[in-house]
Each structure stands twice: as C-alpha cells, then as structure tokens.
PDB file of N, CA and C in Angstrom:
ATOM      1  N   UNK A   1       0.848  -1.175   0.000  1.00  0.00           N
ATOM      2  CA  UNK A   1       0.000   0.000   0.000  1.00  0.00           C
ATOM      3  C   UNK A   1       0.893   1.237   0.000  1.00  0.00           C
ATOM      4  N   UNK A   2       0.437   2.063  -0.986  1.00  0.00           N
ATOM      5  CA  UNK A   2       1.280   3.821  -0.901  1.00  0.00           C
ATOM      6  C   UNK A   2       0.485   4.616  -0.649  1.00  0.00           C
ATOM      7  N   UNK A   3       1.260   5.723  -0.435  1.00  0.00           N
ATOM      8  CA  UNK A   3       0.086   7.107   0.175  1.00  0.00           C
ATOM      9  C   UNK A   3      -0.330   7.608  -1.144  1.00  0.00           C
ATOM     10  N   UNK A   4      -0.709   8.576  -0.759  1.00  0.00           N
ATOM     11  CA  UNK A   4      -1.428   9.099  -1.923  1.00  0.00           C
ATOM     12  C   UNK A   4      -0.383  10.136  -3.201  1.00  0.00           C
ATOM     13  N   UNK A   5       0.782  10.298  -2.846  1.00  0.00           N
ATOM     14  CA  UNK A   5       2.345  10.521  -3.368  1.00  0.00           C
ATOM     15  C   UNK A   5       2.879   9.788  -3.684  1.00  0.00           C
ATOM     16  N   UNK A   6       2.101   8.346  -3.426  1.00  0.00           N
ATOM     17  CA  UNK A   6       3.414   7.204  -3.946  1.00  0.00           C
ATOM     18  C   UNK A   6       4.436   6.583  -3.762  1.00  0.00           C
ATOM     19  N   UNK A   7       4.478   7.407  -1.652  1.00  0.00           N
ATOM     20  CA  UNK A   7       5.184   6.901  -1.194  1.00  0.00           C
ATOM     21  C   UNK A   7       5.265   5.412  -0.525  1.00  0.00           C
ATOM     22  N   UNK A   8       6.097   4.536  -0.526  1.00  0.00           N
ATOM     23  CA  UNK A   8       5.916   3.280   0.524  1.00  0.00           C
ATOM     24  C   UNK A   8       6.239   3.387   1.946  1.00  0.00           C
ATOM     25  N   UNK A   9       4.598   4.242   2.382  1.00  0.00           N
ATOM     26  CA  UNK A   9       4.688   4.428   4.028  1.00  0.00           C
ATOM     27  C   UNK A   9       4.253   3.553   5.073  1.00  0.00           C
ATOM     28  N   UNK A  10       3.493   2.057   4.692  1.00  0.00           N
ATOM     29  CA  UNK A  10       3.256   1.020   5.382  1.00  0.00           C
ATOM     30  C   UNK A  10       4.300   0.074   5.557  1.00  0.00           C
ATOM     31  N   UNK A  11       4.891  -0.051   3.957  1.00  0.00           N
ATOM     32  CA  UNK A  11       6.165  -0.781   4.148  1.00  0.00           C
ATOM     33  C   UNK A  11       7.437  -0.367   4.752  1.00  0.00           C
ATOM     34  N   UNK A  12       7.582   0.616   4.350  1.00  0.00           N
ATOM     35  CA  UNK A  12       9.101   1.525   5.489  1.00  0.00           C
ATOM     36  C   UNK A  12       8.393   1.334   6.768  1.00  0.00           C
ATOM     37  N   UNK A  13       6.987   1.716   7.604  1.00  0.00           N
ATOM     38  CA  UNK A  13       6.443   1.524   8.906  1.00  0.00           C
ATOM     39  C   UNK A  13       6.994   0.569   9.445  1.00  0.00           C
ATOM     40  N   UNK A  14       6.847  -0.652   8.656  1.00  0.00           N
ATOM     41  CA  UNK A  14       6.789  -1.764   9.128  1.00  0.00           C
ATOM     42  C   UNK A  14       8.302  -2.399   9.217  1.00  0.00           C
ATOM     43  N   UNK A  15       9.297  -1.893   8.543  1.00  0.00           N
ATOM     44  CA  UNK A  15      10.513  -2.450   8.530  1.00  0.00           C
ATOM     45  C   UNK A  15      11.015  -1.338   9.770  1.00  0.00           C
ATOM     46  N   UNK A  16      11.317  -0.144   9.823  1.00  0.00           N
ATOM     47  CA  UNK A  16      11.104   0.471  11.281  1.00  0.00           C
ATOM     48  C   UNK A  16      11.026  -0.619  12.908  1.00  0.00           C
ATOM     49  N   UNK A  17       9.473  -0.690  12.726  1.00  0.00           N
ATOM     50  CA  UNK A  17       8.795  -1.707  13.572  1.00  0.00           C
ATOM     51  C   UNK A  17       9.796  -2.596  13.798  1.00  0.00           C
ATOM     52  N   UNK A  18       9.758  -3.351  12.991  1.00  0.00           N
ATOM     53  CA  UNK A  18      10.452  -4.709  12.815  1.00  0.00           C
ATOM     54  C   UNK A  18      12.015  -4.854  13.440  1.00  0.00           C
ATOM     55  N   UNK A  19      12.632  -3.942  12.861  1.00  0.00           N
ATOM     56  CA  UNK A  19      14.061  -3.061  13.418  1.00  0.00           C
ATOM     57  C   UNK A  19      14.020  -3.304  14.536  1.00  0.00           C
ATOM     58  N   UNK A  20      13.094  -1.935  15.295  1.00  0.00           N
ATOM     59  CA  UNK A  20      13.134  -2.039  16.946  1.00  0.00           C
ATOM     60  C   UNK A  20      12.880  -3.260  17.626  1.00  0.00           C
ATOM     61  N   UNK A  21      11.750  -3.692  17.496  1.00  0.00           N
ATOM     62  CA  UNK A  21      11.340  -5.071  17.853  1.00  0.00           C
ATOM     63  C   UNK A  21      12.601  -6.087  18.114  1.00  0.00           C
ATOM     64  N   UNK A  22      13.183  -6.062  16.460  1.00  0.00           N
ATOM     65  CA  UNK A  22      14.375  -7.156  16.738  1.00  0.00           C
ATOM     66  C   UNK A  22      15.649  -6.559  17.923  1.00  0.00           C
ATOM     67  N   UNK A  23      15.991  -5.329  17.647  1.00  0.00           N
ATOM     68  CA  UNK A  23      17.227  -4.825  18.455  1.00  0.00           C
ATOM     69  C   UNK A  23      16.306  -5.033  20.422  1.00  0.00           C
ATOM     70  N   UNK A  24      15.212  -4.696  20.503  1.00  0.00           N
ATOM     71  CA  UNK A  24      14.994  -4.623  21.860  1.00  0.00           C
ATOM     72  C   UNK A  24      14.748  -6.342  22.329  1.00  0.00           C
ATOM     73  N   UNK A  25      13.853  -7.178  21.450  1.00  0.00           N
ATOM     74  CA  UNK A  25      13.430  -8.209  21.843  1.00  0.00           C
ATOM     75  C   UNK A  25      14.656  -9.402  21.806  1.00  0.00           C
ATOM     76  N   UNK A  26      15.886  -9.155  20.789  1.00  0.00           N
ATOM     77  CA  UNK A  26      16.884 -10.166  20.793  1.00  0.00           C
ATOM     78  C   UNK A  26      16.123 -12.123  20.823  1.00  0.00           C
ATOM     79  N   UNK A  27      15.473 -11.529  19.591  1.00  0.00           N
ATOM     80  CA  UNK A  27      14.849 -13.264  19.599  1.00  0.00           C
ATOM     81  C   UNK A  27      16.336 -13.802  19.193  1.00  0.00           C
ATOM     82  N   UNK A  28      15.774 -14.944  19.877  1.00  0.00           N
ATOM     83  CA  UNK A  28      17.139 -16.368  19.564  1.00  0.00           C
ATOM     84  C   UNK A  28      16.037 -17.287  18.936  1.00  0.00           C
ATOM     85  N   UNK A  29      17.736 -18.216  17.962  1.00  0.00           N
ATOM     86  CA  UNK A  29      17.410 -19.103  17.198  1.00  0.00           C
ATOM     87  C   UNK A  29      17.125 -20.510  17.724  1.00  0.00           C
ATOM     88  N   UNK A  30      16.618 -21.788  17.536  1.00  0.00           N
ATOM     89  CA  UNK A  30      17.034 -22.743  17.877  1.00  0.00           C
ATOM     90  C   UNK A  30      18.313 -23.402  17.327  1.00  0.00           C
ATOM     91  N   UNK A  31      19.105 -24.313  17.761  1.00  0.00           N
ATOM     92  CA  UNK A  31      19.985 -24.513  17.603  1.00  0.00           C
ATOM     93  C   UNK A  31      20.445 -25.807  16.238  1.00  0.00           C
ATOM     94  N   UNK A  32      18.855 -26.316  15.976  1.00  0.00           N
ATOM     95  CA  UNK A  32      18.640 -27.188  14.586  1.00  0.00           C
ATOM     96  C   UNK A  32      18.251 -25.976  13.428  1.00  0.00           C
ATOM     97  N   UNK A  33      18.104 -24.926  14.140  1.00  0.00           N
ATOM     98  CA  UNK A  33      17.461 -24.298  12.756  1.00  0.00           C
ATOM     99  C   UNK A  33      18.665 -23.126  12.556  1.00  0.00           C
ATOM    100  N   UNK A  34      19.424 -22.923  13.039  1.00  0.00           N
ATOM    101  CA  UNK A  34      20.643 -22.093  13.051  1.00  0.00           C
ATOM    102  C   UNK A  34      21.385 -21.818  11.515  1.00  0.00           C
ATOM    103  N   UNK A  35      21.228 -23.266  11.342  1.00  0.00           N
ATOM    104  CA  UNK A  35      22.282 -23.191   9.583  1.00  0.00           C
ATOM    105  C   UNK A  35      21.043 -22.667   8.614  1.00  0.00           C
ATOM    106  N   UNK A  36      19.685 -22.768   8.739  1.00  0.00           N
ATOM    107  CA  UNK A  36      19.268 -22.136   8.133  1.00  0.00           C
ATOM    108  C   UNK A  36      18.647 -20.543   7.944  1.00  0.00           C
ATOM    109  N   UNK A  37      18.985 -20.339   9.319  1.00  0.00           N
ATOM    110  CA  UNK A  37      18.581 -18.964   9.170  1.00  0.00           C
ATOM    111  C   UNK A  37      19.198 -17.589   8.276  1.00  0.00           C
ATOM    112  N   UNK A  38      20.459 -17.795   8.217  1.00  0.00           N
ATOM    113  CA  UNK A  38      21.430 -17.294   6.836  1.00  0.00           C
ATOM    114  C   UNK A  38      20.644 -17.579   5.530  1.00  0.00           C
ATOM    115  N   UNK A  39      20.329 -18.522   4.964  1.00  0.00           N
ATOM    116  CA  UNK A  39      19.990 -18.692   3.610  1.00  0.00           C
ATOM    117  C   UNK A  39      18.417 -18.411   3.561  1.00  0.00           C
ATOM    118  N   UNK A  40      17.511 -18.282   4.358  1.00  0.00           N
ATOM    119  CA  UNK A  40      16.105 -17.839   4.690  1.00  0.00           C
ATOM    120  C   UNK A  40      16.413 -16.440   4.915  1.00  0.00           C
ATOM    121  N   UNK A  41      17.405 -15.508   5.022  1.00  0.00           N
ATOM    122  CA  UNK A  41      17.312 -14.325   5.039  1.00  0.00           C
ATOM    123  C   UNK A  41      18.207 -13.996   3.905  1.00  0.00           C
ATOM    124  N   UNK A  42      18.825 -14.632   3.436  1.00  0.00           N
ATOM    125  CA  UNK A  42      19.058 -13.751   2.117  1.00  0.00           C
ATOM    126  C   UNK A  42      17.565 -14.020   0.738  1.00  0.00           C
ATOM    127  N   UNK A  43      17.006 -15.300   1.079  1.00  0.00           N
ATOM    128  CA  UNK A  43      15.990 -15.829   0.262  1.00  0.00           C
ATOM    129  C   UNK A  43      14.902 -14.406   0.677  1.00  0.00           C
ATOM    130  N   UNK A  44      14.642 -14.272   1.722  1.00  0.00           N
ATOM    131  CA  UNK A  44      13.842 -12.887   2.126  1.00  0.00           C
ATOM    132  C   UNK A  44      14.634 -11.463   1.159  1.00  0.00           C
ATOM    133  N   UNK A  45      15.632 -11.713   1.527  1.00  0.00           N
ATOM    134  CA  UNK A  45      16.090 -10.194   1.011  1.00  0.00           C
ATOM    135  C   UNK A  45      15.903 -10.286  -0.485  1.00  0.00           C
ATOM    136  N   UNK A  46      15.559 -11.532  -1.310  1.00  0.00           N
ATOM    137  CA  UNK A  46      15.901 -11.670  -2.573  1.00  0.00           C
ATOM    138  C   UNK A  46      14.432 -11.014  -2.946  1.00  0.00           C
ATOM    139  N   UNK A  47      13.058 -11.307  -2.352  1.00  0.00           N
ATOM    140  CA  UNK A  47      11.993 -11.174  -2.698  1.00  0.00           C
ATOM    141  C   UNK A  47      12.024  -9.799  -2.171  1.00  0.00           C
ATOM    142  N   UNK A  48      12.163  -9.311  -1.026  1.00  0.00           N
ATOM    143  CA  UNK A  48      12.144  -7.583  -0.879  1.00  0.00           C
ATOM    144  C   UNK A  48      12.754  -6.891  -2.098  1.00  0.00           C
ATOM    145  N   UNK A  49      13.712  -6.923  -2.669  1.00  0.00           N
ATOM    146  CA  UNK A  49      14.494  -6.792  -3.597  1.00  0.00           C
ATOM    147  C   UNK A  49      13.458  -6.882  -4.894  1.00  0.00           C
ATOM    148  N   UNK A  50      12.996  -7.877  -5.086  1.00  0.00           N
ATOM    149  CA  UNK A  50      12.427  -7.931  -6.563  1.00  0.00           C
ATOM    150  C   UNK A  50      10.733  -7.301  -6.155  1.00  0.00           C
ATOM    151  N   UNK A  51      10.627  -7.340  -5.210  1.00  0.00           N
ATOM    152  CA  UNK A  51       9.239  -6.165  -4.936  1.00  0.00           C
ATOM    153  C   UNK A  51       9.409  -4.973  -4.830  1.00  0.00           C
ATOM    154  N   UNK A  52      10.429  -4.481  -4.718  1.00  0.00           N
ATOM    155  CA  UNK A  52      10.666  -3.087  -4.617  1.00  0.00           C
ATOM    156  C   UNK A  52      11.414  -2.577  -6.359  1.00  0.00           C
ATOM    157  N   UNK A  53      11.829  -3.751  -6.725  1.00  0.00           N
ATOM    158  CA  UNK A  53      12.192  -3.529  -8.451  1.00  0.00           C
ATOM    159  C   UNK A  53      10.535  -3.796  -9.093  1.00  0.00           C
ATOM    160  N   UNK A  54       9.872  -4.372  -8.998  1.00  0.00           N
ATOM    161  CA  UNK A  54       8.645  -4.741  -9.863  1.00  0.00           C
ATOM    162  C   UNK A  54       7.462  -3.094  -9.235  1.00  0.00           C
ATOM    163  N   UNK A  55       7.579  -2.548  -7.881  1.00  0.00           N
ATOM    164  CA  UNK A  55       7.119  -1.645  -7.558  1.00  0.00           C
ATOM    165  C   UNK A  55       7.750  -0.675  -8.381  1.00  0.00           C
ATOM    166  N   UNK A  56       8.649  -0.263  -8.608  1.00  0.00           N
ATOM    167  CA  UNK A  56       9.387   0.733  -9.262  1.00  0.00           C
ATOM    168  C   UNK A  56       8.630   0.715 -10.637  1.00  0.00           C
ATOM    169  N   UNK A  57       8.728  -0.460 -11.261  1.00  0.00           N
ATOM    170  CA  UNK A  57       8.863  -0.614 -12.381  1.00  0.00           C
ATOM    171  C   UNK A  57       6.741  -0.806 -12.931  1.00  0.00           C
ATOM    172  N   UNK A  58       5.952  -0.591 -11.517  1.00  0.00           N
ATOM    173  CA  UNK A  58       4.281  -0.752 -11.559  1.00  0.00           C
ATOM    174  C   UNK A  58       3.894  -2.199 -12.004  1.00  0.00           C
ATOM    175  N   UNK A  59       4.739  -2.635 -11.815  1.00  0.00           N
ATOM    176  CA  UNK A  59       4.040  -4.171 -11.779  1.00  0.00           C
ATOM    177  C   UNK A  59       4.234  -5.116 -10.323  1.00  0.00           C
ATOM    178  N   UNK A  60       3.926  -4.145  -9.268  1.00  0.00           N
ATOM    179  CA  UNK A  60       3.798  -4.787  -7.345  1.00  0.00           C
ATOM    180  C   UNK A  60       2.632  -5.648  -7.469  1.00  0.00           C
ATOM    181  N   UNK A  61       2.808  -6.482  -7.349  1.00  0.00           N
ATOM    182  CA  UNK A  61       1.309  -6.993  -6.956  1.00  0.00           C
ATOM    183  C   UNK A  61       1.650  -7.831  -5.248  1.00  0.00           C
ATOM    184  N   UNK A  62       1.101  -7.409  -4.215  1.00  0.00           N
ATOM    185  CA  UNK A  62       1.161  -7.825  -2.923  1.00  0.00           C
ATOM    186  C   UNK A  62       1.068  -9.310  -2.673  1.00  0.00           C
ATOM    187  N   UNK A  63      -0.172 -10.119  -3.546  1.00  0.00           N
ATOM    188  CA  UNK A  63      -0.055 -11.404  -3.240  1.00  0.00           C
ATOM    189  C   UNK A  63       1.292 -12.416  -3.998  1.00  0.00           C
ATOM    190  N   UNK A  64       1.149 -11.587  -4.886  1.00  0.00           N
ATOM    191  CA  UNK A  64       2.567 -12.209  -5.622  1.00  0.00           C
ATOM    192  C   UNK A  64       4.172 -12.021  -4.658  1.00  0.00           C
ATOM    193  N   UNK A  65       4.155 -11.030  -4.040  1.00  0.00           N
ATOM    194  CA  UNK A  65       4.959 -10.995  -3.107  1.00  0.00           C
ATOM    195  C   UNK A  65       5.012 -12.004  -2.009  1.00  0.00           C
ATOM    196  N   UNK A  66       3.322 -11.771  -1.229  1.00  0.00           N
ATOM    197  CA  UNK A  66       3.646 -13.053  -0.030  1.00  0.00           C
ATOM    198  C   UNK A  66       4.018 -13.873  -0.501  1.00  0.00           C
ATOM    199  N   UNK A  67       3.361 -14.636  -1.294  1.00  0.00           N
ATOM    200  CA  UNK A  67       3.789 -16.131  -2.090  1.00  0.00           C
ATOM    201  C   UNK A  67       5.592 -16.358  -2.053  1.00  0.00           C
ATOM    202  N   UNK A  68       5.770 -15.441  -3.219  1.00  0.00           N
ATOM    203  CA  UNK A  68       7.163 -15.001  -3.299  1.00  0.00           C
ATOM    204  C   UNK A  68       7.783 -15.247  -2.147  1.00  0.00           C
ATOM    205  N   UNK A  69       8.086 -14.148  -0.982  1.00  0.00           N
ATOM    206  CA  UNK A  69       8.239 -14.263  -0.285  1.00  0.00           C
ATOM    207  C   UNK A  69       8.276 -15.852   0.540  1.00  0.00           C
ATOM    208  N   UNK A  70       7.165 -16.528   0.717  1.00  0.00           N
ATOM    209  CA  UNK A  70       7.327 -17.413   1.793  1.00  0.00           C
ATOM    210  C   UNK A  70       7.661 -18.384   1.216  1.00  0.00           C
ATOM    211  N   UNK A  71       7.710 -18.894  -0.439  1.00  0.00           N
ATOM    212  CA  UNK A  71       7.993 -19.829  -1.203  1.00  0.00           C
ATOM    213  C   UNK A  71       9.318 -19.878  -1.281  1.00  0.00           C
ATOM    214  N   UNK A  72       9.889 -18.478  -1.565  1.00  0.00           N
ATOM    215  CA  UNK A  72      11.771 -18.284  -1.695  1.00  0.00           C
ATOM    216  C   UNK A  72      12.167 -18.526  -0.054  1.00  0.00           C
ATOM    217  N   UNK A  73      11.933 -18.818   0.834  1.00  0.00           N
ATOM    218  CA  UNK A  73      12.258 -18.824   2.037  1.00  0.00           C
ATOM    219  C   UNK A  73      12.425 -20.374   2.231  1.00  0.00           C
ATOM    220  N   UNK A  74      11.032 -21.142   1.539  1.00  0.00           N
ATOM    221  CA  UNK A  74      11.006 -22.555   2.412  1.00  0.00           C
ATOM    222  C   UNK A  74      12.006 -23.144   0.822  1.00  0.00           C
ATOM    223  N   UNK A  75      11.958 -22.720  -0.506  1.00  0.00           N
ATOM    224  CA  UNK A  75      12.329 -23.607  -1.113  1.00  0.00           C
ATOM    225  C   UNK A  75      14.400 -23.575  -0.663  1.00  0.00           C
ATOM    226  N   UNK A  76      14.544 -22.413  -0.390  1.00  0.00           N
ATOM    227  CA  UNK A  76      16.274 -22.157  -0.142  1.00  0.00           C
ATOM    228  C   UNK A  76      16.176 -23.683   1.411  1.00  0.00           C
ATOM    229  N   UNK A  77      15.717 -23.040   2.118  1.00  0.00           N
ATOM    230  CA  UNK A  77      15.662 -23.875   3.485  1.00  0.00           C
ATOM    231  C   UNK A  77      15.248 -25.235   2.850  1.00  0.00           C
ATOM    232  N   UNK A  78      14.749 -25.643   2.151  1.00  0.00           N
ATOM    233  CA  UNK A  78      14.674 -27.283   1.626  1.00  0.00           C
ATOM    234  C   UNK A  78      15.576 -27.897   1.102  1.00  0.00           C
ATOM    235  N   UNK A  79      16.126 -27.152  -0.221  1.00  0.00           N
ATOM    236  CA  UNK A  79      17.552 -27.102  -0.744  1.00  0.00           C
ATOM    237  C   UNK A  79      18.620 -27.469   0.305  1.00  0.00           C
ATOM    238  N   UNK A  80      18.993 -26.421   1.383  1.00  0.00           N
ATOM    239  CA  UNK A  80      19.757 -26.630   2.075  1.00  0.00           C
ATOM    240  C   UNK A  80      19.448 -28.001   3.088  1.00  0.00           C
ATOM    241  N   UNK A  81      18.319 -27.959   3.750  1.00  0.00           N
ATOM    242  CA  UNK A  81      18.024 -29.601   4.072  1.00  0.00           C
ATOM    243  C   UNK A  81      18.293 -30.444   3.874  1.00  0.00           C
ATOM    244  N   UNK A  82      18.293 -30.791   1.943  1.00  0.00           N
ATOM    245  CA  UNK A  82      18.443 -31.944   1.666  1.00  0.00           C
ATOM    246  C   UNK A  82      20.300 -32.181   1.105  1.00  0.00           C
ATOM    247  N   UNK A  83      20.718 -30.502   0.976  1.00  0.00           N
ATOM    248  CA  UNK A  83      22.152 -30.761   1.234  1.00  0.00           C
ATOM    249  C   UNK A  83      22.819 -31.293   2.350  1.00  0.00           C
ATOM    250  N   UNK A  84      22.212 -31.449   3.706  1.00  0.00           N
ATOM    251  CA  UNK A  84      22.371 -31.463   4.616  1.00  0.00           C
ATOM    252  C   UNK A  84      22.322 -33.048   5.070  1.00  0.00           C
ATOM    253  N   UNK A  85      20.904 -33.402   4.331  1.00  0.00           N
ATOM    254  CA  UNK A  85      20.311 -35.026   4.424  1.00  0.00           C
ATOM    255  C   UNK A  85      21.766 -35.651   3.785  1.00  0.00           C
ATOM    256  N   UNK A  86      22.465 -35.214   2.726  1.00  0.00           N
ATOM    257  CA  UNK A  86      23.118 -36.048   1.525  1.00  0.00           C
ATOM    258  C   UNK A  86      24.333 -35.763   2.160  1.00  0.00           C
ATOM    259  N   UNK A  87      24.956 -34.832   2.861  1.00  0.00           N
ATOM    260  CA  UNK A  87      26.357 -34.719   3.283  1.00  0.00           C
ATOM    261  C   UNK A  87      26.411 -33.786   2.290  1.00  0.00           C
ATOM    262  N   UNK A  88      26.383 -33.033   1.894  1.00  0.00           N
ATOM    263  CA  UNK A  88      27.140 -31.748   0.895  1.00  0.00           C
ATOM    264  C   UNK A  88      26.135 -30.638   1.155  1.00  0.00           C
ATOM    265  N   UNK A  89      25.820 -30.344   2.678  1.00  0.00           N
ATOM    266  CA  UNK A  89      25.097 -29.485   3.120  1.00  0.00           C
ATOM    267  C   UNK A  89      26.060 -28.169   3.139  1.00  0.00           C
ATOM    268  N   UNK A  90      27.058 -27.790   3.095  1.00  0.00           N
ATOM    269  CA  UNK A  90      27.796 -26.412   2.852  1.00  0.00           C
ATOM    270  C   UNK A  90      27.989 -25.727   1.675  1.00  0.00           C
ATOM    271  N   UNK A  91      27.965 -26.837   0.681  1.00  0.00           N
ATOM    272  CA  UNK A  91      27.385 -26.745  -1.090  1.00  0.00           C
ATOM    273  C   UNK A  91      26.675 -26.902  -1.359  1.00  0.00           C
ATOM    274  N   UNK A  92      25.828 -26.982  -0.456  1.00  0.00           N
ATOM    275  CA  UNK A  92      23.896 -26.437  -1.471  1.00  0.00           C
ATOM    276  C   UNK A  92      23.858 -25.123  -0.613  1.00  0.00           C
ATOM    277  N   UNK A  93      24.178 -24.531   0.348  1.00  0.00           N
ATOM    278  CA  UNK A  93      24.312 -23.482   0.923  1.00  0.00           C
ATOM    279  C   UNK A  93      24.945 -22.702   0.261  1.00  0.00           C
ATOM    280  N   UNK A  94      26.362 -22.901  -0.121  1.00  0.00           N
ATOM    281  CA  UNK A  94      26.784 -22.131  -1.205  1.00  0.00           C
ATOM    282  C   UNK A  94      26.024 -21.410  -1.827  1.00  0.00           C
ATOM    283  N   UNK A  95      26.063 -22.944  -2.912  1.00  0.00           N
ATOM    284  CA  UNK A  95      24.571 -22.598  -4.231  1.00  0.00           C
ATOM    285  C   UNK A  95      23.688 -21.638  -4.012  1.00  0.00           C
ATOM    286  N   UNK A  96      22.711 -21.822  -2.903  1.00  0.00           N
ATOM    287  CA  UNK A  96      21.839 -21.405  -2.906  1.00  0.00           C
ATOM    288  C   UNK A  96      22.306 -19.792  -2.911  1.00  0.00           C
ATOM    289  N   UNK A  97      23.113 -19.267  -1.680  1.00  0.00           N
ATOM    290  CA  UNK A  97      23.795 -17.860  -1.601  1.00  0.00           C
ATOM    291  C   UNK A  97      24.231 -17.497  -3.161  1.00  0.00           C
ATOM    292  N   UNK A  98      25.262 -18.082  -3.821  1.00  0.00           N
ATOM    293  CA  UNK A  98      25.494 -17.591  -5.421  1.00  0.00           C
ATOM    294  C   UNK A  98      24.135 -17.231  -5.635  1.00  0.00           C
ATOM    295  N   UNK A  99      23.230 -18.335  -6.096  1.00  0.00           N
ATOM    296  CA  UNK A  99      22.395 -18.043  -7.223  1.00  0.00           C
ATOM    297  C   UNK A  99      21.288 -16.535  -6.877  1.00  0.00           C
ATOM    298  N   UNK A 100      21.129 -16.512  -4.941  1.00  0.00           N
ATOM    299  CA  UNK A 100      20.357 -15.862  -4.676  1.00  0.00           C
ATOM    300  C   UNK A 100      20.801 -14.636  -4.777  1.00  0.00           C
ATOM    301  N   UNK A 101      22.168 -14.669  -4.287  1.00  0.00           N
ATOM    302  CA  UNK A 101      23.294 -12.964  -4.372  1.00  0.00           C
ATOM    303  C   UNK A 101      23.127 -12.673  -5.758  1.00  0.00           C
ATOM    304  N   UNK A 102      23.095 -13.158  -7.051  1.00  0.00           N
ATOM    305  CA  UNK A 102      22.855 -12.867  -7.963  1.00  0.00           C
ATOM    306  C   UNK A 102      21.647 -12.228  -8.854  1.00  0.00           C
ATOM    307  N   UNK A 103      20.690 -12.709  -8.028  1.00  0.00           N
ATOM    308  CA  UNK A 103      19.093 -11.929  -8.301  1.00  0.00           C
ATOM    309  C   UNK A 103      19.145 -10.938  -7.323  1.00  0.00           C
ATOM    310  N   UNK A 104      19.353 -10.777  -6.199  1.00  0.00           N
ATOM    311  CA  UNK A 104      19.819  -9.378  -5.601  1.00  0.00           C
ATOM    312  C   UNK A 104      20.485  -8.675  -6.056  1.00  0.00           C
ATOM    313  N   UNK A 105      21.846  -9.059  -6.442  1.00  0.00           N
ATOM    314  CA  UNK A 105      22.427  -7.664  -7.160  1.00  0.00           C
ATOM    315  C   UNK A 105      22.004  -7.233  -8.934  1.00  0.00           C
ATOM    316  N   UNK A 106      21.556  -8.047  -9.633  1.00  0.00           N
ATOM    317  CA  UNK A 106      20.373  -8.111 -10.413  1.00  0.00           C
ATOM    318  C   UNK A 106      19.618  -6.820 -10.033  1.00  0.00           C
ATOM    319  N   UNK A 107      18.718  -7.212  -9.350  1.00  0.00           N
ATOM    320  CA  UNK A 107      17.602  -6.496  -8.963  1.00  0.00           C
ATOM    321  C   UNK A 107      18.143  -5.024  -8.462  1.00  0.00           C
ATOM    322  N   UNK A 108      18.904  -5.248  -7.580  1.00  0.00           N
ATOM    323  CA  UNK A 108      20.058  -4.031  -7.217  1.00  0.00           C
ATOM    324  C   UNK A 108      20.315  -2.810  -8.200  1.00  0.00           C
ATOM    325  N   UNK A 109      20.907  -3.043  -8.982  1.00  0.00           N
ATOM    326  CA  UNK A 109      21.200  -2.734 -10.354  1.00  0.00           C
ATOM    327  C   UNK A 109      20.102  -2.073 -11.273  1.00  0.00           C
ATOM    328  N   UNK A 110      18.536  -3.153 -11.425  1.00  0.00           N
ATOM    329  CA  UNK A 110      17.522  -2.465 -11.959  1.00  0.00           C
ATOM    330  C   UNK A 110      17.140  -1.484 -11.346  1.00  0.00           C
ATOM    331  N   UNK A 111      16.997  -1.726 -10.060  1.00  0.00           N
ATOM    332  CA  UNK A 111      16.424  -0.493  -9.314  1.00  0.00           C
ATOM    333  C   UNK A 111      17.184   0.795  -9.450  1.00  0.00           C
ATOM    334  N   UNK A 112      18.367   0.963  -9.209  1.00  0.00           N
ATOM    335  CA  UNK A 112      19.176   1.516  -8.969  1.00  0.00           C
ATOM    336  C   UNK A 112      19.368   2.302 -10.462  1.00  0.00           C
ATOM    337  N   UNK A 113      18.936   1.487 -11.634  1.00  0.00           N
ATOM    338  CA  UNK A 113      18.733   2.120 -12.958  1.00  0.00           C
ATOM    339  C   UNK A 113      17.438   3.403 -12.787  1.00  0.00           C
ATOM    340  N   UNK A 114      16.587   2.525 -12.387  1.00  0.00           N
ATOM    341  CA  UNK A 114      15.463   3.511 -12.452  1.00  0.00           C
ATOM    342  C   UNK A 114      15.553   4.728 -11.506  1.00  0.00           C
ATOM    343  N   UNK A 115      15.984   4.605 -10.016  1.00  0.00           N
ATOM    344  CA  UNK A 115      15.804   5.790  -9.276  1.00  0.00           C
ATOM    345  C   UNK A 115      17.097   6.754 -10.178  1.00  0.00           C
ATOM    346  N   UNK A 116      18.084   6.696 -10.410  1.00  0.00           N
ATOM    347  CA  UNK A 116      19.311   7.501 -10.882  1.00  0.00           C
ATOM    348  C   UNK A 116      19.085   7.395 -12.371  1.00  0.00           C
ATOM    349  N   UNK A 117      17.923   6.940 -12.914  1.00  0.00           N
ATOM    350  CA  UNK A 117      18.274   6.643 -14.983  1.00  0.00           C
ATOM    351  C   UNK A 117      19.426   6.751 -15.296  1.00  0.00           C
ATOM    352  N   UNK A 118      20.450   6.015 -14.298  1.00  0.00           N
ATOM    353  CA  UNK A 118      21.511   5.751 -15.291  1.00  0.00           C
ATOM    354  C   UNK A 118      22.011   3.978 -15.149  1.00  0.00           C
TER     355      UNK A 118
END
C-alpha cells in the first residue's frame, strides 16, 4: 500500500517496527534451525528486492509478493536440508547464496537504474 504521493509508508512503517522489535526483543534461534537462518534471510532479502524492483517498475502486486516471499524462504531452506540429508550441506548453501546474491544484485542494479536513470 502507498500514500497518496506514492510513497511506501506502510512498508518503510513496518521495517522500522520490525528493526526495533528485533534490536529490543533479541529473539534467539534454535539450535537445529541455526544453519538455516542465513539462507532464509538472504531468500527474504531476494523477494524484498524484486518487490521493490517490480514496484518501481508498476508491476507490485502484494499477493505475488507473499507467495514469493514465503515460497523463496522454504524452497532455499529445503535445498539446504536436503544438502544437509546427503552430506554436501555447505554446497547447497553455497549454491543457494550464489544463485540468490545474484538476483539481488540483479535487482540491485535495476532499481538503482530507475531511481538515478543511469
């Protein structure tokens, strides 16, 4: 949702929020889910990233995001699972970081075209 300028004032709200929350509340991880919390947050940052390039660019659509969002989260964290199941759990972690750092700075880049047109 934007204001009526076009600004993204629910979504900046909410990353704010989120900020404080994390710095005051100091949630901890469990200690099975530890190796995945790295590759579930760059998988997050990959979909913030391409929602804020597809917003730029007027093609946001919100449900396409959640999806996005919670699909790029569990499929990285499965990936890495079953690297994990097979013994070459630090190379599907890899993987997954390459391929995902790469649609981030991707996306990086588009955006970064459009706010500066250059």
């Amino acid at each position: 949702m934007v204001n009526r300028r076009g600004g993204p004032v629910i979504p900046a709200l909410a990353l704010a929020i989120g900020i404080v929350v994390g710095l005051i509340a100091h949630p901890s991880v469990p200690a099975g889910l530890q190796p995945y919390l790295p590759i579930a947050v760059i998988a997050a940052l990959d979909a913030v990233f391409g929602a804020v390039r597809a917003m730029l660019d007027g093609l946001f659509d919100d449900r396409v995001f959640v999806v996005s969002f919670i699909a790029n989260v569990l499929v990285a964290a499965l990936i890495v699972f079953l690297g994990d199941q097979l013994g070459v759990g630090s190379e599907m972690s890899t993987g997954v970081v390459v391929v995902l750092s790469i649609r981030i700075f991707s996306n990086a880049a588009a955006i970064r075209r459009h706010v500066f047109r250059a």
